[in-house]
Protein backbone atom coordinates (compact mmCIF):
# COMPACT_ATOMS: atom_id res chain seq x y z
CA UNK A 1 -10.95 -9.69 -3.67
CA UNK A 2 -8.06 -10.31 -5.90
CA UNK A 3 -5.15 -8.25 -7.49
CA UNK A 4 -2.93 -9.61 -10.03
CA UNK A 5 -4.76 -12.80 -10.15
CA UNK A 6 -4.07 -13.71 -6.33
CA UNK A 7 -6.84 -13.60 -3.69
CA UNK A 8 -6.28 -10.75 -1.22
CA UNK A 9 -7.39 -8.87 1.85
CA UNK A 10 -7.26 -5.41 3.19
CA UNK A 11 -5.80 -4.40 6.49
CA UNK A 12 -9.02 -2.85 7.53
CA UNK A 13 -10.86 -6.59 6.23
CA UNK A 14 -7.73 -8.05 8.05
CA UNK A 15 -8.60 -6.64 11.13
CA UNK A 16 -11.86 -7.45 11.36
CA UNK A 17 -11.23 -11.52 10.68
CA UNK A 18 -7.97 -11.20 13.52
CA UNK A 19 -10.07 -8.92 15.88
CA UNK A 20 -7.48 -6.10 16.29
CA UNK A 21 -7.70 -2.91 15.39
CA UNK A 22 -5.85 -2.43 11.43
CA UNK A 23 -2.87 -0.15 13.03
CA UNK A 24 -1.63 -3.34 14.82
CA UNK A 25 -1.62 -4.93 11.93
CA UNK A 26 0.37 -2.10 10.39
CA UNK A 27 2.53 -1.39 13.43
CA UNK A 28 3.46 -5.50 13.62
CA UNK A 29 4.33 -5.53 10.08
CA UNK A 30 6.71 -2.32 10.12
CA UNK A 31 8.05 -3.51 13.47
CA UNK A 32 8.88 -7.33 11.38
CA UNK A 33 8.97 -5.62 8.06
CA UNK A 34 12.30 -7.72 7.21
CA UNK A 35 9.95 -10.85 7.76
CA UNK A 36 7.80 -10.00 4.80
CA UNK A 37 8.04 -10.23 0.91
CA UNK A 38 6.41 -7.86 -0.96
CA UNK A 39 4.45 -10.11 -3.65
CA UNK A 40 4.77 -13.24 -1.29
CA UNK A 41 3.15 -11.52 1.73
CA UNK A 42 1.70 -8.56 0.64
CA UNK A 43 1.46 -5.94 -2.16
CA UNK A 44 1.94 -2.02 -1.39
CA UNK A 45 -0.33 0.03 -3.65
CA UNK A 46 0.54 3.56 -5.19
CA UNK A 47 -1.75 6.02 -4.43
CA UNK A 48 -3.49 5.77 -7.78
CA UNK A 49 -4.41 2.03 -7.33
CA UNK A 50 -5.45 2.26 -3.98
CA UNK A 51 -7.84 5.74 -4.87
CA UNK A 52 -8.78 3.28 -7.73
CA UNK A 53 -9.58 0.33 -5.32
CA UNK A 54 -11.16 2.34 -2.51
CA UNK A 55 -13.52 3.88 -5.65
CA UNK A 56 -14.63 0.17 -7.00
CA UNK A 57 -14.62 -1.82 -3.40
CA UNK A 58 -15.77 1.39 -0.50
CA UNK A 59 -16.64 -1.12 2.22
CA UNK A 60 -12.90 -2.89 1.70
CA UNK A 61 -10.95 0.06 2.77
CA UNK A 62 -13.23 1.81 5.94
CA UNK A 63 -11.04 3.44 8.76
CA UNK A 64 -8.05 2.89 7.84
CA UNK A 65 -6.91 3.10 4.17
CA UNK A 66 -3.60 1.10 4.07
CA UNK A 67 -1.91 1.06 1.16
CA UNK A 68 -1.58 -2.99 1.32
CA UNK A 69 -2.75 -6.11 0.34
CA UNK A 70 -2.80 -8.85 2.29
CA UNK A 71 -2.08 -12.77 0.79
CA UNK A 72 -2.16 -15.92 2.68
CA UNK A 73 0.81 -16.27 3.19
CA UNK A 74 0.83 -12.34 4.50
CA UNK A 75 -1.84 -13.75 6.52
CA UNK A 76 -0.63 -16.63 8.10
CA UNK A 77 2.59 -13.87 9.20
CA UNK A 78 0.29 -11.86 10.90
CA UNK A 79 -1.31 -14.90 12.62
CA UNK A 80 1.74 -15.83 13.56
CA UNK A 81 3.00 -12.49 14.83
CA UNK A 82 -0.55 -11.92 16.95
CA UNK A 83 -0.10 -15.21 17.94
CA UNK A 84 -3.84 -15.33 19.52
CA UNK A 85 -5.74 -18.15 19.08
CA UNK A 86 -8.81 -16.08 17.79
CA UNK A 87 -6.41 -14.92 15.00
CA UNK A 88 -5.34 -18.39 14.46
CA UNK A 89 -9.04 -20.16 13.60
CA UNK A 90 -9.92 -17.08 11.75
CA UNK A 91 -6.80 -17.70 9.54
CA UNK A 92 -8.08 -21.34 9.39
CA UNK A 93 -12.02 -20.49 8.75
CA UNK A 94 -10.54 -18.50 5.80
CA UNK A 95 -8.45 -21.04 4.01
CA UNK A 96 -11.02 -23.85 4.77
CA UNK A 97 -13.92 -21.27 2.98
CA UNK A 98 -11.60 -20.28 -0.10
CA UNK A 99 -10.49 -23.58 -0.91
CA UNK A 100 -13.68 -26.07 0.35
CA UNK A 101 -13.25 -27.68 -3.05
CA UNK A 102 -9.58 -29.33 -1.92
CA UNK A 103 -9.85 -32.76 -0.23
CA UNK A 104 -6.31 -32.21 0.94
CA UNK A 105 -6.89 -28.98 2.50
CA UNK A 106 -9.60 -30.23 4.42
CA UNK A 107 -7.59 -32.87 5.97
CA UNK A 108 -5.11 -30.28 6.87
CA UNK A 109 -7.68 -27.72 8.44
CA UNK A 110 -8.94 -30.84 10.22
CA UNK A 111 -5.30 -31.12 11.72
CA UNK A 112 -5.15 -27.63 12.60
CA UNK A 113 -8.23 -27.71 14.25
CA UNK A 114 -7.68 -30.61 16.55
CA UNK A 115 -3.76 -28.87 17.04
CA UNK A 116 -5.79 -25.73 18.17
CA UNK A 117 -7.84 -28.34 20.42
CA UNK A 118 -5.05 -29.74 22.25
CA UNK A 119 -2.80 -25.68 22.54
CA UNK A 120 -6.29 -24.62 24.19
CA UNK A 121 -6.40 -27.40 26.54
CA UNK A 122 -2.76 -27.02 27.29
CA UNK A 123 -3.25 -23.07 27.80
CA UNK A 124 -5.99 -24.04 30.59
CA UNK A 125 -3.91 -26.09 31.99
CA UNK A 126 -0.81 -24.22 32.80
CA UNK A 127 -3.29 -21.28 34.06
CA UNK A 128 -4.87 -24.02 36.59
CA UNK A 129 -1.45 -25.20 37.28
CA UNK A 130 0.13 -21.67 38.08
CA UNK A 131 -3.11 -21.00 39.69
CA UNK A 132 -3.09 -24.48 42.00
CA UNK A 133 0.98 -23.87 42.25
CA UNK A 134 0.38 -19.75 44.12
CA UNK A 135 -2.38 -21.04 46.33
């Protein structure tokens, strides 16, 4: 969806890509709130916009009706903060799918993949190590 000409998500539509429930969203970004921009990360709607939002998209704003929008870059925070991979390629899936046209950002998604590749690998690792070090 977009407001003011940038593409956006809702916490509830947040959740769902990240797999968490929408109040840890909420709860990570009033416990880091310093670490976000409004209009860089996010965008806090008055109650008139969001009853006006809710009204035109219903299924964008089910369970819990945050007042905030979400943008990539408010995105890639909350990736960051979760710090799960599962939050991580779902941040990726979405860039990839918004901007398949870009050549560029292929490349880079391609990168970020084969990172994600090698920090799963590595994850496995120190769990086999840890478990091969307490036996």
């Amino acid at each position: 969806m977009e407001y003011q000409d940038v593409f956006v998500v809702t916490t509830y539509r947040l959740g769902e890509m990240y797999q968490c429930p929408a109040e840890t969203l909420i709860w990570n970004f009033l416990e880091h709130e310093d670490e976000f921009v409004e209009g860089v990360h996010f965008y806090q709607l008055t109650a008139e916009e969001l009853e006006f939002l809710e009204a035109q998209f219903p299924y964008e704003f089910v369970e819990c009706s945050s007042p905030y929008l979400w943008t990539f870059e408010g995105m890639y925070k909350h990736a960051e903060l979760l710090s799960g991979l599962e939050a991580w390629k779902a941040y990726v899936n979405l860039v990839y799918y918004h901007f398949s046209e870009s050549e560029e950002l292929k490349e880079a998604v391609h990168i970020l993949e084969n990172v994600t590749k090698q920090l799963e690998a590595l994850y496995i690792y120190r769990i086999c190590e840890k478990e091969w070090n307490a036996q």
